[in-house]
PDB file of N, CA and C in Angstrom:
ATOM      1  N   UNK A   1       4.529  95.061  93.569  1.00  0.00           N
ATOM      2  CA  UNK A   1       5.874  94.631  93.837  1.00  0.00           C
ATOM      3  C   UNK A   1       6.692  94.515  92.574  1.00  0.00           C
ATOM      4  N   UNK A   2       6.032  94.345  91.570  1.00  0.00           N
ATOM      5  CA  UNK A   2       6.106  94.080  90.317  1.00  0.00           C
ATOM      6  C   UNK A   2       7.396  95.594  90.005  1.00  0.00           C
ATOM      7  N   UNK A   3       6.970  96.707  90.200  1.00  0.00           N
ATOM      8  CA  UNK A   3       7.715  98.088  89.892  1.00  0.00           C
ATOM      9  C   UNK A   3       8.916  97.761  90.742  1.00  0.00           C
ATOM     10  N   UNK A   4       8.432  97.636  92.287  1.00  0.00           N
ATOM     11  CA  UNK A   4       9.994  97.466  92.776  1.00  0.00           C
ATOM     12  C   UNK A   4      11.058  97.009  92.664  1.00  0.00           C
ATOM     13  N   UNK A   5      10.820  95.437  92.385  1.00  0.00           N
ATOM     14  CA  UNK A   5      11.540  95.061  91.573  1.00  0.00           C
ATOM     15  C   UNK A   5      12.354  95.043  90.345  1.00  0.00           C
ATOM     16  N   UNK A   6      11.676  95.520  89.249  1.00  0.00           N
ATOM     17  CA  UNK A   6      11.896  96.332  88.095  1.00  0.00           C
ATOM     18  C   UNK A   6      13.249  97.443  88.365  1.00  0.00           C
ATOM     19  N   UNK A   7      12.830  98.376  89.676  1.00  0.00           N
ATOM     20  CA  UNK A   7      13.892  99.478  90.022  1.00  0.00           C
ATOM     21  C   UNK A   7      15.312  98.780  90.303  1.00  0.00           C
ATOM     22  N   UNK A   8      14.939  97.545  91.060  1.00  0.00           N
ATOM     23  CA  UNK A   8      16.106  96.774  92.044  1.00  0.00           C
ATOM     24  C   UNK A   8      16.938  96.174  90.541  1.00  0.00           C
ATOM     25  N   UNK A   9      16.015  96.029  89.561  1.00  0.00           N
ATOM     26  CA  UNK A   9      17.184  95.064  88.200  1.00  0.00           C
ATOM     27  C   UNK A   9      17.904  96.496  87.666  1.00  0.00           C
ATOM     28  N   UNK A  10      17.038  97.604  87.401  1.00  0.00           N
ATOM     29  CA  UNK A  10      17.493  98.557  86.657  1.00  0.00           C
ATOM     30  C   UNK A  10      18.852  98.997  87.409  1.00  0.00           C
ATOM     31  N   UNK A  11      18.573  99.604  88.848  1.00  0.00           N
ATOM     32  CA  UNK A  11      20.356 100.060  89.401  1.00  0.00           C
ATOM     33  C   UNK A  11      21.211  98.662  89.446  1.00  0.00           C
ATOM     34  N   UNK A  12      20.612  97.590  89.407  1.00  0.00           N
ATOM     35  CA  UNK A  12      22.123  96.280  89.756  1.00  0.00           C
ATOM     36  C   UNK A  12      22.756  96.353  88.353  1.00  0.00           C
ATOM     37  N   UNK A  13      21.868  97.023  86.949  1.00  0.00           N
ATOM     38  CA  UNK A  13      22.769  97.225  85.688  1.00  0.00           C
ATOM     39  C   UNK A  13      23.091  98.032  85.550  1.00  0.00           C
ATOM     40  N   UNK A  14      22.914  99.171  86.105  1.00  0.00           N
ATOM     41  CA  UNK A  14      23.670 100.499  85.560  1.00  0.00           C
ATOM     42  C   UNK A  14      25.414 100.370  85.665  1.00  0.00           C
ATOM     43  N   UNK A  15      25.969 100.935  85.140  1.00  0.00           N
ATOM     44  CA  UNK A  15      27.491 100.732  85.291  1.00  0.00           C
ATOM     45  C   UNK A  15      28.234 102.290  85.548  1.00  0.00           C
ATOM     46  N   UNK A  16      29.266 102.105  85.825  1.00  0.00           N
ATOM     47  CA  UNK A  16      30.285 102.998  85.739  1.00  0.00           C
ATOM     48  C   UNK A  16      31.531 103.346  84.806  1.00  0.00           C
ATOM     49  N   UNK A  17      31.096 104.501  83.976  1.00  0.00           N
ATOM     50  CA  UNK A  17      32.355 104.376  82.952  1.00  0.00           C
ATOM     51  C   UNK A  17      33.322 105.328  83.562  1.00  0.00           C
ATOM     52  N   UNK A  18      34.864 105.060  83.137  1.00  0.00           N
ATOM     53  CA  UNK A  18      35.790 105.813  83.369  1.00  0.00           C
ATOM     54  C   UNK A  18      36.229 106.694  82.436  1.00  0.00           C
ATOM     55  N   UNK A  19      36.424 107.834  82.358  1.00  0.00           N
ATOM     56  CA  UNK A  19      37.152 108.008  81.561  1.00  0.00           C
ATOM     57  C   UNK A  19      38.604 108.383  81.642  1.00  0.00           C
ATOM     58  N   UNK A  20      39.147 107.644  80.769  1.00  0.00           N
ATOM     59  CA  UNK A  20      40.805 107.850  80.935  1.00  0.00           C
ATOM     60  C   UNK A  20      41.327 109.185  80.164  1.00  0.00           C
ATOM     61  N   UNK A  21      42.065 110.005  81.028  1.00  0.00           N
ATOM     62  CA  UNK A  21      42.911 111.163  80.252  1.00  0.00           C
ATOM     63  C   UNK A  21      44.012 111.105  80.874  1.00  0.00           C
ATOM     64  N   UNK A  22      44.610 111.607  80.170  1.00  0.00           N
ATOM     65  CA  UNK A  22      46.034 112.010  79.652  1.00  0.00           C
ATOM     66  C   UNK A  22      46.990 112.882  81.200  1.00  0.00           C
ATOM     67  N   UNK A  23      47.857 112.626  82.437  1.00  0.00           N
ATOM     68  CA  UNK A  23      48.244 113.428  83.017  1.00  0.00           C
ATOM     69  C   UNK A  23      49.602 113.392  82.609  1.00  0.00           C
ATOM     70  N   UNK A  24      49.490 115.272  82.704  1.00  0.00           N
ATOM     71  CA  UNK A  24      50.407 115.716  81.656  1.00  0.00           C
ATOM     72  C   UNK A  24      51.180 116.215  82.770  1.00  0.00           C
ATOM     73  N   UNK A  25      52.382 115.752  82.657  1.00  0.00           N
ATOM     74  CA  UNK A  25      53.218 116.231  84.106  1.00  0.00           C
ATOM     75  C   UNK A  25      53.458 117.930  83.922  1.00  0.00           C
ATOM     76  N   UNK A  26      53.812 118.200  85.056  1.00  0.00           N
ATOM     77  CA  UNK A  26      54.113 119.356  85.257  1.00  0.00           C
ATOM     78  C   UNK A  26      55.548 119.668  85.460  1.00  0.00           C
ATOM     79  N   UNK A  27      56.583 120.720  85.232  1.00  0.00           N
ATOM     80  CA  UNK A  27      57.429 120.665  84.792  1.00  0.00           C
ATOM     81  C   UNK A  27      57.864 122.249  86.054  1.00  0.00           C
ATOM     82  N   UNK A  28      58.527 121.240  86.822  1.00  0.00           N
ATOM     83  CA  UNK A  28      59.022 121.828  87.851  1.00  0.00           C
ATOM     84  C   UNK A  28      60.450 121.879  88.377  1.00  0.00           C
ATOM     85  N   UNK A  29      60.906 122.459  88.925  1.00  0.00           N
ATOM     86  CA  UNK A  29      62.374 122.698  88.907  1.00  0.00           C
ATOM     87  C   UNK A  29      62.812 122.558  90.863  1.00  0.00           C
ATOM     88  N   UNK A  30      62.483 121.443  91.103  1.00  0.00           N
ATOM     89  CA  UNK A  30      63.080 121.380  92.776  1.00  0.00           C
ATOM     90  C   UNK A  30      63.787 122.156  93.441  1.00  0.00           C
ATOM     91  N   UNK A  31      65.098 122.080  92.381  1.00  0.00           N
ATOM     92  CA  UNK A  31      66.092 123.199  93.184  1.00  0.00           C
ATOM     93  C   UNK A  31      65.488 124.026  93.593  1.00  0.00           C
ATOM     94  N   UNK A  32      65.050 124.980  92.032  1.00  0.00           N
ATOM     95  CA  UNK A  32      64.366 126.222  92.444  1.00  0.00           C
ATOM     96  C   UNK A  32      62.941 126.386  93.304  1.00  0.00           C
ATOM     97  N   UNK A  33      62.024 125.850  93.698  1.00  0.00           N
ATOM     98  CA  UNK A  33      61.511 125.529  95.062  1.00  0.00           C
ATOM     99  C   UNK A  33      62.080 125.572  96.203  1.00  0.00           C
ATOM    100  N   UNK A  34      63.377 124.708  96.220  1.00  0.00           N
ATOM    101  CA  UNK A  34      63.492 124.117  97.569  1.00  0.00           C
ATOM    102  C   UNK A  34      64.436 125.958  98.077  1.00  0.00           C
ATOM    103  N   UNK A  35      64.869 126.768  96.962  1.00  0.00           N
ATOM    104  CA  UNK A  35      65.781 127.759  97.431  1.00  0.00           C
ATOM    105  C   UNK A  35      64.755 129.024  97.675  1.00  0.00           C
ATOM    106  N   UNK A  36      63.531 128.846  96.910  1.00  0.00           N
ATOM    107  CA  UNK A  36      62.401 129.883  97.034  1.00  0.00           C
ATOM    108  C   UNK A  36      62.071 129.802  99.030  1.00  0.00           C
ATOM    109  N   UNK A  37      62.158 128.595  99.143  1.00  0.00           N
ATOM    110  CA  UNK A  37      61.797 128.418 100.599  1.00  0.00           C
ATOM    111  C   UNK A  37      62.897 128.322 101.631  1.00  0.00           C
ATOM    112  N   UNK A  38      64.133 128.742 101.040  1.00  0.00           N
ATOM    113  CA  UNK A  38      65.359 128.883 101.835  1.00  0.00           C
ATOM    114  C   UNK A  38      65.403 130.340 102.279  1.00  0.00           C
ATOM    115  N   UNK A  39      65.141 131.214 101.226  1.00  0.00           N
ATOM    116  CA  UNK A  39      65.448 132.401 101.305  1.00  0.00           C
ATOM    117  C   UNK A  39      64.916 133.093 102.939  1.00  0.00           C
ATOM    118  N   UNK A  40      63.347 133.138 103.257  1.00  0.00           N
ATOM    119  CA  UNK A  40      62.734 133.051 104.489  1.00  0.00           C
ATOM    120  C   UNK A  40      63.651 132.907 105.563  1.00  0.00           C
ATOM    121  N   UNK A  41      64.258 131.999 105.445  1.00  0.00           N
ATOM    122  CA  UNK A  41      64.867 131.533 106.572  1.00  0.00           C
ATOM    123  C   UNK A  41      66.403 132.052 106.828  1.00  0.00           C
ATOM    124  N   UNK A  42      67.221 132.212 105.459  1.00  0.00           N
ATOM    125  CA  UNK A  42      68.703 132.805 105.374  1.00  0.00           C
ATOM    126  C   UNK A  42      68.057 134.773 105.981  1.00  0.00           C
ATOM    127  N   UNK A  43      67.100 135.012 105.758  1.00  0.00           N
ATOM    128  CA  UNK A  43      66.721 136.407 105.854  1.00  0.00           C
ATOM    129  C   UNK A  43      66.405 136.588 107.436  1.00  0.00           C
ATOM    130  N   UNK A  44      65.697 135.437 107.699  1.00  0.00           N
ATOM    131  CA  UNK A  44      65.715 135.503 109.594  1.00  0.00           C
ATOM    132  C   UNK A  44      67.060 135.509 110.271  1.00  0.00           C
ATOM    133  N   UNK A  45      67.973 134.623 110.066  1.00  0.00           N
ATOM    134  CA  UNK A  45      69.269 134.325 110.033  1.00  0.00           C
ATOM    135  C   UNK A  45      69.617 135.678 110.232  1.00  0.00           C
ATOM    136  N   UNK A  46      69.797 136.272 109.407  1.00  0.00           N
ATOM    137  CA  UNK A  46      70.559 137.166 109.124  1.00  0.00           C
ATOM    138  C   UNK A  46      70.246 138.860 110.036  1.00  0.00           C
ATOM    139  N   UNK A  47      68.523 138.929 110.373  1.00  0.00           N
ATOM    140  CA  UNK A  47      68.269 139.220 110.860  1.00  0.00           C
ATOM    141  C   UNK A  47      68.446 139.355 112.502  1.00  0.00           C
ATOM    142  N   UNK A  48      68.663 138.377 112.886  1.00  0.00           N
ATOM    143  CA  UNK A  48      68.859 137.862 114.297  1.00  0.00           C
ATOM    144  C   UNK A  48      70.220 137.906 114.474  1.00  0.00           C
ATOM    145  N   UNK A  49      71.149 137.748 113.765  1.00  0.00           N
ATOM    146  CA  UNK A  49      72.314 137.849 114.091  1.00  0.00           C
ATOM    147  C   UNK A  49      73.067 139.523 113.668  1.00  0.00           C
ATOM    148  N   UNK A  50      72.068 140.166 113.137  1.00  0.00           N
ATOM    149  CA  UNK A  50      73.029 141.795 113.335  1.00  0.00           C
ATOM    150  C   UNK A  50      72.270 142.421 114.572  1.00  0.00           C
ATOM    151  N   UNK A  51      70.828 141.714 115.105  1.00  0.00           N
ATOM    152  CA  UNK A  51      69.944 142.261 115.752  1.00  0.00           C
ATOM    153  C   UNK A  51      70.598 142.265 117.501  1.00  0.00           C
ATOM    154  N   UNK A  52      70.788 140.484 117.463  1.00  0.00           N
ATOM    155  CA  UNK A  52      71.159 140.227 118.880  1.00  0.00           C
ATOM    156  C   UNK A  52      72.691 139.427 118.792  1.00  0.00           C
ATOM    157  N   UNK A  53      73.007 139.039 118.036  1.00  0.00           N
ATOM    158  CA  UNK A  53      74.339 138.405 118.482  1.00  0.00           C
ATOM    159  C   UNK A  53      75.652 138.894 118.292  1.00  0.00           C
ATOM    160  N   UNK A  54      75.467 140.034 117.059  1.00  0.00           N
ATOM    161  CA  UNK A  54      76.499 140.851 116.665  1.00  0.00           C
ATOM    162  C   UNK A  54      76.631 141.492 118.293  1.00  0.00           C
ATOM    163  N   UNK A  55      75.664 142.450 118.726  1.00  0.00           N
ATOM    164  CA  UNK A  55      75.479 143.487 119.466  1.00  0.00           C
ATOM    165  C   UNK A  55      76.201 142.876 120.833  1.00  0.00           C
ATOM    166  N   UNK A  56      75.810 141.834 120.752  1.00  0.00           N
ATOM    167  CA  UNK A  56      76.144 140.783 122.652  1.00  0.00           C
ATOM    168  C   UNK A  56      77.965 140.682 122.230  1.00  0.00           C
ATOM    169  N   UNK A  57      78.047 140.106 121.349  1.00  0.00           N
ATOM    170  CA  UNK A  57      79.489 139.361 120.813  1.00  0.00           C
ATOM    171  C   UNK A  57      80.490 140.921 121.109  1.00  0.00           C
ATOM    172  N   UNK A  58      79.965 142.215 120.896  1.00  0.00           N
ATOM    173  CA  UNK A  58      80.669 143.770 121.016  1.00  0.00           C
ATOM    174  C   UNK A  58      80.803 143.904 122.335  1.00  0.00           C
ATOM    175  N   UNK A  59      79.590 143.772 123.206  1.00  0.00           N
ATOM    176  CA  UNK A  59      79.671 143.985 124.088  1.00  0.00           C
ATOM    177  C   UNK A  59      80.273 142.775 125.344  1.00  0.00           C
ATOM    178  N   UNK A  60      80.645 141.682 125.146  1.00  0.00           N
ATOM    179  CA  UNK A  60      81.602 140.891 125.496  1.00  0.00           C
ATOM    180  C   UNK A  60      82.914 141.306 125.222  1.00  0.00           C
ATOM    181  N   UNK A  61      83.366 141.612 124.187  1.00  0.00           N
ATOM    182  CA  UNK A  61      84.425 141.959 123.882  1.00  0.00           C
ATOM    183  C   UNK A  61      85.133 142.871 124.518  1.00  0.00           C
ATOM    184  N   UNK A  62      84.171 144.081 124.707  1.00  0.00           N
ATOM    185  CA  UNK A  62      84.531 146.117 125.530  1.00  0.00           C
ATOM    186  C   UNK A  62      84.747 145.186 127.065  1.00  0.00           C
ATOM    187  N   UNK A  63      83.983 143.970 127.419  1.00  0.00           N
ATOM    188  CA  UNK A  63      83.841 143.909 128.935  1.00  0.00           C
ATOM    189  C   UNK A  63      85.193 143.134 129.065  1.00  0.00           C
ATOM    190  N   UNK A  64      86.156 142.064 128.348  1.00  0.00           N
ATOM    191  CA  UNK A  64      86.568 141.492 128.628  1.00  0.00           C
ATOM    192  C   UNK A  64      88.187 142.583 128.775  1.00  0.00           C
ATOM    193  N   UNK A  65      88.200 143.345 127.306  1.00  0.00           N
ATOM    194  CA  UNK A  65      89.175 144.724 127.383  1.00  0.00           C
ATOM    195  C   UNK A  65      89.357 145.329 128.644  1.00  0.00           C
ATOM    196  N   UNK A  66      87.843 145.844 129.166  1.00  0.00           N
ATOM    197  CA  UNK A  66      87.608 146.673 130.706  1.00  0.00           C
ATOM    198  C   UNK A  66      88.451 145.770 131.797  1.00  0.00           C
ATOM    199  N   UNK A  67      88.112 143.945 132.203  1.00  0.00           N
ATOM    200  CA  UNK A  67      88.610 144.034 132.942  1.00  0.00           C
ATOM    201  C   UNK A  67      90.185 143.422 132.902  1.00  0.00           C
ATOM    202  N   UNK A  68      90.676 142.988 131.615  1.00  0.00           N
ATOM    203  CA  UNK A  68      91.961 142.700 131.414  1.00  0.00           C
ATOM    204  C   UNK A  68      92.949 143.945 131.454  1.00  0.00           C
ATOM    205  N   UNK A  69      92.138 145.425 131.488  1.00  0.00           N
ATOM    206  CA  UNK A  69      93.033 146.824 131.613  1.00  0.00           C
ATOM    207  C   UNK A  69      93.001 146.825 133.189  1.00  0.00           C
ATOM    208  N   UNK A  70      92.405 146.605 134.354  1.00  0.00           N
ATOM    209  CA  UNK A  70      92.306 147.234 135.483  1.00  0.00           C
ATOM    210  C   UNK A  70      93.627 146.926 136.446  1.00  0.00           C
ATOM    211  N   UNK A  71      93.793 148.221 136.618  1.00  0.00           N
ATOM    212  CA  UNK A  71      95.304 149.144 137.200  1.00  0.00           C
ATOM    213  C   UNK A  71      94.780 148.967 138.864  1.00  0.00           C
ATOM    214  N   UNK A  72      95.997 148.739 139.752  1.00  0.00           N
ATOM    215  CA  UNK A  72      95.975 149.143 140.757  1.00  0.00           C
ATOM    216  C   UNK A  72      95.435 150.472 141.104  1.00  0.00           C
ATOM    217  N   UNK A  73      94.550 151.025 141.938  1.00  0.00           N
ATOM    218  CA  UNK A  73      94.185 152.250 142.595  1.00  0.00           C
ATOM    219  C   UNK A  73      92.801 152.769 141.542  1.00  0.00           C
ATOM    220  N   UNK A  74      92.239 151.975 140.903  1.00  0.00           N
ATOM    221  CA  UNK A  74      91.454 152.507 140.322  1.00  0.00           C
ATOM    222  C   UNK A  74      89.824 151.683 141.243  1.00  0.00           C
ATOM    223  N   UNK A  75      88.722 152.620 141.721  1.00  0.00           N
ATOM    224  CA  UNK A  75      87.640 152.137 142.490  1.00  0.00           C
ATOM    225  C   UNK A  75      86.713 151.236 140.976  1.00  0.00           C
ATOM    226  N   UNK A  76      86.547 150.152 141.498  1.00  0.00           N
ATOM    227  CA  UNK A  76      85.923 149.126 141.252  1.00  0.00           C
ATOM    228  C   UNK A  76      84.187 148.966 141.802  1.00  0.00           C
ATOM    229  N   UNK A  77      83.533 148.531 140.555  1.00  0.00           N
ATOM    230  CA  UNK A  77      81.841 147.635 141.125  1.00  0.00           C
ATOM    231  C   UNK A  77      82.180 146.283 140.893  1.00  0.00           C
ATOM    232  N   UNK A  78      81.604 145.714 141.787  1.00  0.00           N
ATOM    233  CA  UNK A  78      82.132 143.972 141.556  1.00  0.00           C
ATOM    234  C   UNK A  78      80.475 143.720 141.078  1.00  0.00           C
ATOM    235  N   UNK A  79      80.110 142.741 140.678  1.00  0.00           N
ATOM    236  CA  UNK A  79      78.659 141.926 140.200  1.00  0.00           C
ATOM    237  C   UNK A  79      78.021 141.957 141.371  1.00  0.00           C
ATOM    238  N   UNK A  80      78.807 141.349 142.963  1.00  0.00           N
ATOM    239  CA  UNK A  80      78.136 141.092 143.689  1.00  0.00           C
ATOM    240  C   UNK A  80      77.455 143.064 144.531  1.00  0.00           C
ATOM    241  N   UNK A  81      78.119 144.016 143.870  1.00  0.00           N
ATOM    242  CA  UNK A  81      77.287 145.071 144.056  1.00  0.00           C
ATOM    243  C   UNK A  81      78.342 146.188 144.925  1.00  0.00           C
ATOM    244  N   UNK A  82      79.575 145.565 145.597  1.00  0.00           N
ATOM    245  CA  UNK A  82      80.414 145.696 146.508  1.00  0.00           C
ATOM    246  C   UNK A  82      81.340 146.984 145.625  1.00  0.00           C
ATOM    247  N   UNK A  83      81.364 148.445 146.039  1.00  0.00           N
ATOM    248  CA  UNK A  83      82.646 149.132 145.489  1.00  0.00           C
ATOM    249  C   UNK A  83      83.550 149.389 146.254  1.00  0.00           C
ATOM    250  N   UNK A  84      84.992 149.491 145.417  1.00  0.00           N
ATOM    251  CA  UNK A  84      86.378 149.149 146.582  1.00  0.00           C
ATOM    252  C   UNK A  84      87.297 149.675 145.141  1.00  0.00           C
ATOM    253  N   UNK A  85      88.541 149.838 146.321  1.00  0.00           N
ATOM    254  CA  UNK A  85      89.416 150.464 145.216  1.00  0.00           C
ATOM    255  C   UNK A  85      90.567 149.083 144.978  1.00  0.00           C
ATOM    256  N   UNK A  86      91.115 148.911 143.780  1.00  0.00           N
ATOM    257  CA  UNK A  86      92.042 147.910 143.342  1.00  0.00           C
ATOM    258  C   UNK A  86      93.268 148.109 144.158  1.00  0.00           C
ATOM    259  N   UNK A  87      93.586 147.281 145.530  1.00  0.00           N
ATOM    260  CA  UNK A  87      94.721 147.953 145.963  1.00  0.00           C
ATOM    261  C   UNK A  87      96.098 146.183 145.129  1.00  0.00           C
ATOM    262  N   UNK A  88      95.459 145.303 144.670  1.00  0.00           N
ATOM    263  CA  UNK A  88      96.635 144.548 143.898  1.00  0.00           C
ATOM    264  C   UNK A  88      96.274 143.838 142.674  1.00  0.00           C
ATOM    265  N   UNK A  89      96.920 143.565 141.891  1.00  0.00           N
ATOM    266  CA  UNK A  89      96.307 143.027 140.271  1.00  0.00           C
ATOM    267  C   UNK A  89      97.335 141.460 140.513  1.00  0.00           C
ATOM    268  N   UNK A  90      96.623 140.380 140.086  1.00  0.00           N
ATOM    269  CA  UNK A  90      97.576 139.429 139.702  1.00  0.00           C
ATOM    270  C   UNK A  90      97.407 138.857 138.822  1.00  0.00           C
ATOM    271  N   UNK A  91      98.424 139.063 137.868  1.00  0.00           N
ATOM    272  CA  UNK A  91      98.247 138.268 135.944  1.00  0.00           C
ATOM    273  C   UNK A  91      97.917 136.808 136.283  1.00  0.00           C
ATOM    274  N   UNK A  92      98.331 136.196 137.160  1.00  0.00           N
ATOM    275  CA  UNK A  92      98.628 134.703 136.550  1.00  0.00           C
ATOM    276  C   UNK A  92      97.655 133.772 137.463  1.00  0.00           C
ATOM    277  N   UNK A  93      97.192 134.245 138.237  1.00  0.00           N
ATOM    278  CA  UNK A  93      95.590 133.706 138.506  1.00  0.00           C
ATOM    279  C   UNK A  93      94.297 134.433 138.467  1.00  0.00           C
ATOM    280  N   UNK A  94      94.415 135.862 137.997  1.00  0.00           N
ATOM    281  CA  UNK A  94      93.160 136.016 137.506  1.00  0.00           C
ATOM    282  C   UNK A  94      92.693 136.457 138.363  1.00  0.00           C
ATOM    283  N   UNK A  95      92.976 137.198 139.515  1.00  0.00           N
ATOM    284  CA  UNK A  95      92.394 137.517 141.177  1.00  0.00           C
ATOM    285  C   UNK A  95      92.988 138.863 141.010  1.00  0.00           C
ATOM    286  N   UNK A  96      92.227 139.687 142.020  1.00  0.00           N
ATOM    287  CA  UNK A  96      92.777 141.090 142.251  1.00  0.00           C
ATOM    288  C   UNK A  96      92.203 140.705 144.022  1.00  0.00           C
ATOM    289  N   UNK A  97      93.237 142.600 144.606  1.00  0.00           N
ATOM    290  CA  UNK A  97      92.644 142.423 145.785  1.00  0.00           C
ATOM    291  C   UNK A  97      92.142 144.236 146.163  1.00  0.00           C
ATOM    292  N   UNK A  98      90.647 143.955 146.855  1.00  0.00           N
ATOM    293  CA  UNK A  98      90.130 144.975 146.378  1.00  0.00           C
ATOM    294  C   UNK A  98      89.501 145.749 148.039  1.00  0.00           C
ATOM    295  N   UNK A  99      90.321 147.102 148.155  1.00  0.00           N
ATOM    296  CA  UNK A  99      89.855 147.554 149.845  1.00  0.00           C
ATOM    297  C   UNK A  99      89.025 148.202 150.076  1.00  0.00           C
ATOM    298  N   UNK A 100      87.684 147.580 150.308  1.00  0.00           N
ATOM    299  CA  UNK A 100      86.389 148.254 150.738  1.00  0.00           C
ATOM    300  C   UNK A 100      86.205 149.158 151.779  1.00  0.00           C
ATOM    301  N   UNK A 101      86.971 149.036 152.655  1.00  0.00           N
ATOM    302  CA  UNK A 101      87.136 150.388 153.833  1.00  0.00           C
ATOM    303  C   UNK A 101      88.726 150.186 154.208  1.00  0.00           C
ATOM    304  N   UNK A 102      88.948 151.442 155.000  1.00  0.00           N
ATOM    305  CA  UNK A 102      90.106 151.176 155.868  1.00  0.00           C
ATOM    306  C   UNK A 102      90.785 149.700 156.495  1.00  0.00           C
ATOM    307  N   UNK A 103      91.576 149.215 155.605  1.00  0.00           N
ATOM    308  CA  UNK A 103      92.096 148.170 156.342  1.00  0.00           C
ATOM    309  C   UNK A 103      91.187 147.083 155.800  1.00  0.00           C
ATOM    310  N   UNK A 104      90.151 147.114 155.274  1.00  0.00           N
ATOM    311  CA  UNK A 104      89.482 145.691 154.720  1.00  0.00           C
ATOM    312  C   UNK A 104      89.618 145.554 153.303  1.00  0.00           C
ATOM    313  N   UNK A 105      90.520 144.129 153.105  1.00  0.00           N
ATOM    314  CA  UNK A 105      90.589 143.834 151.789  1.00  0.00           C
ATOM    315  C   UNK A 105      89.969 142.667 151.647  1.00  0.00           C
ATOM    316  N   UNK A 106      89.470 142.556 150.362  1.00  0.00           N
ATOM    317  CA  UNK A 106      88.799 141.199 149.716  1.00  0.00           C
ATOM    318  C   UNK A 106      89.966 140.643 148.667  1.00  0.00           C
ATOM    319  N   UNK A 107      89.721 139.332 148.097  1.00  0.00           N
ATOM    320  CA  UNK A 107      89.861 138.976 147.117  1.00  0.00           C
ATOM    321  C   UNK A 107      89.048 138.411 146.360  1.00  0.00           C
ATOM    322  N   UNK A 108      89.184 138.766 145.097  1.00  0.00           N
ATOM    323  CA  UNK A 108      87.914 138.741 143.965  1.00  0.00           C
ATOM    324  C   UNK A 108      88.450 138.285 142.773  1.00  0.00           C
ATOM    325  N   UNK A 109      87.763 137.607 142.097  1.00  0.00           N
ATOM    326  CA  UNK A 109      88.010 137.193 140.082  1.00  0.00           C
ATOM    327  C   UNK A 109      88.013 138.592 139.570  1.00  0.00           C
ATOM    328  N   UNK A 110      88.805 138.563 138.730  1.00  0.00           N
ATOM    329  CA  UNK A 110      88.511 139.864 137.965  1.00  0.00           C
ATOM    330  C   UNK A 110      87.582 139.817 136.797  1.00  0.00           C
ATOM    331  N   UNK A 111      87.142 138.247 137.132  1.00  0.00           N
ATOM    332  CA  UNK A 111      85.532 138.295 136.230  1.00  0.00           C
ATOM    333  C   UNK A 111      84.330 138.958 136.856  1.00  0.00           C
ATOM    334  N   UNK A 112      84.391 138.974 138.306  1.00  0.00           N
ATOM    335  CA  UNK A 112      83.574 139.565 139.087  1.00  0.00           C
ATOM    336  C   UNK A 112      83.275 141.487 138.744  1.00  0.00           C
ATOM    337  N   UNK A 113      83.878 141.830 138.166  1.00  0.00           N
ATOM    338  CA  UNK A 113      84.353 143.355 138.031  1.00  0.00           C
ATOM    339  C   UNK A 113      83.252 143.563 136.879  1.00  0.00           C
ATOM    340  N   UNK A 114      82.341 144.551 137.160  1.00  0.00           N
ATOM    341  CA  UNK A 114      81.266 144.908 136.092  1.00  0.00           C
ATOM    342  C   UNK A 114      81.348 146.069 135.595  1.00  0.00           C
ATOM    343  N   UNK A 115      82.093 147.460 136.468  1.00  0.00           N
ATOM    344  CA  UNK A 115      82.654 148.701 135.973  1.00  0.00           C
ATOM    345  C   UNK A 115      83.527 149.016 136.854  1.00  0.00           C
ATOM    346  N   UNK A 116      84.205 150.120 135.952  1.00  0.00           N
ATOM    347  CA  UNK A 116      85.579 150.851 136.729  1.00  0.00           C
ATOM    348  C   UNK A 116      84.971 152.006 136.742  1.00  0.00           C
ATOM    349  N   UNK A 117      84.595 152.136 138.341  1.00  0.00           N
ATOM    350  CA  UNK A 117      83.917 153.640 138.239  1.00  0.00           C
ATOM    351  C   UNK A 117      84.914 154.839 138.273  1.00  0.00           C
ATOM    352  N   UNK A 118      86.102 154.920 138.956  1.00  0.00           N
ATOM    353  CA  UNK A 118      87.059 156.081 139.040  1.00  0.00           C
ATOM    354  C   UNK A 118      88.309 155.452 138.038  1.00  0.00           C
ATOM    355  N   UNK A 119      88.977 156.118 137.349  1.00  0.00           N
ATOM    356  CA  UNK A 119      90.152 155.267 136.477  1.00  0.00           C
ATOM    357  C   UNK A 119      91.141 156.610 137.260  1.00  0.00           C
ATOM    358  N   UNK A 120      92.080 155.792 137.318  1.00  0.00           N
ATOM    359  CA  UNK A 120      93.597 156.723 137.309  1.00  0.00           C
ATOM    360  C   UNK A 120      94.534 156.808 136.132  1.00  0.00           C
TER     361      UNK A 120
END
C-alpha cells in the first residue's frame, strides 16, 4: 500500500505551468470584409433582375399599350377565353362592349383583353 500511496502524493504535486505569449493582433480591415461579402449578393441582384424582372416589367408594359390602343371593330380574346369583335370602347370607365355572335353583346374590363387577334 506503501507504493500506492506514494503515486496518490506524487500526482496531488504535480502542477500546471502556463505559459504566457504574446497575442499579436491581426490587422484587418472590416470594411473591406464586410464588401468582399457584399459583392455575392449585389451580383445575384443584379442577376435576377435583367433575368426576370426587367423581362416581366417589358412585357407589362407591350400589354398595357395593346389594351389602351383597342379600336372599335377589331376581334378580341378576353382571359376568360371568349373571342368577339369590339363593337364599343369607353375611355372613362375602362369597359368595352364586345359581340360574340349575332346580336349578343357582353360587357367586359378592358383588363380582361389578352390579344387582339384581327386589328383594323
Amino acid at each position: 500500500m506503501s507504493a500506492n500511496t506514494q503515486d496518490n502524493q506524487t500526482n496531488n504535486n504535480d502542477t500546471i505551468e502556463i505559459q504566457e505569449t504574446e497575442v499579436v493582433p491581426v490587422e484587418t480591415n472590416f470594411l473591406q470584409s464586410g464588401l468582399t461579402s457584399l459583392i455575392p449578393m449585389v451580383l445575384i441582384f443584379a442577376v435576377f433582375y435583367f433575368l426576370l424582372l426587367r423581362p416581366q416589367e417589358k412585357r407589362r408594359k407591350e400589354r398595357e399599350k395593346l389594351v389602351s390602343e383597342v379600336k372599335k371593330g377589331e376581334e378580341v380574346l378576353t382571359n376568360s377565353g371568349i373571342y368577339g369583335i369590339v363593337t364599343k370602347v369607353s375611355e372613362n370607365d375602362n369597359n368595352i362592349e364586345i359581340e360574340i355572335a349575332k346580336d349578343v353583346r357582353i360587357k367586359a374590363l378592358k383588363s380582361a383583353i389578352i390579344d387582339i387577334t384581327v386589328q383594323k
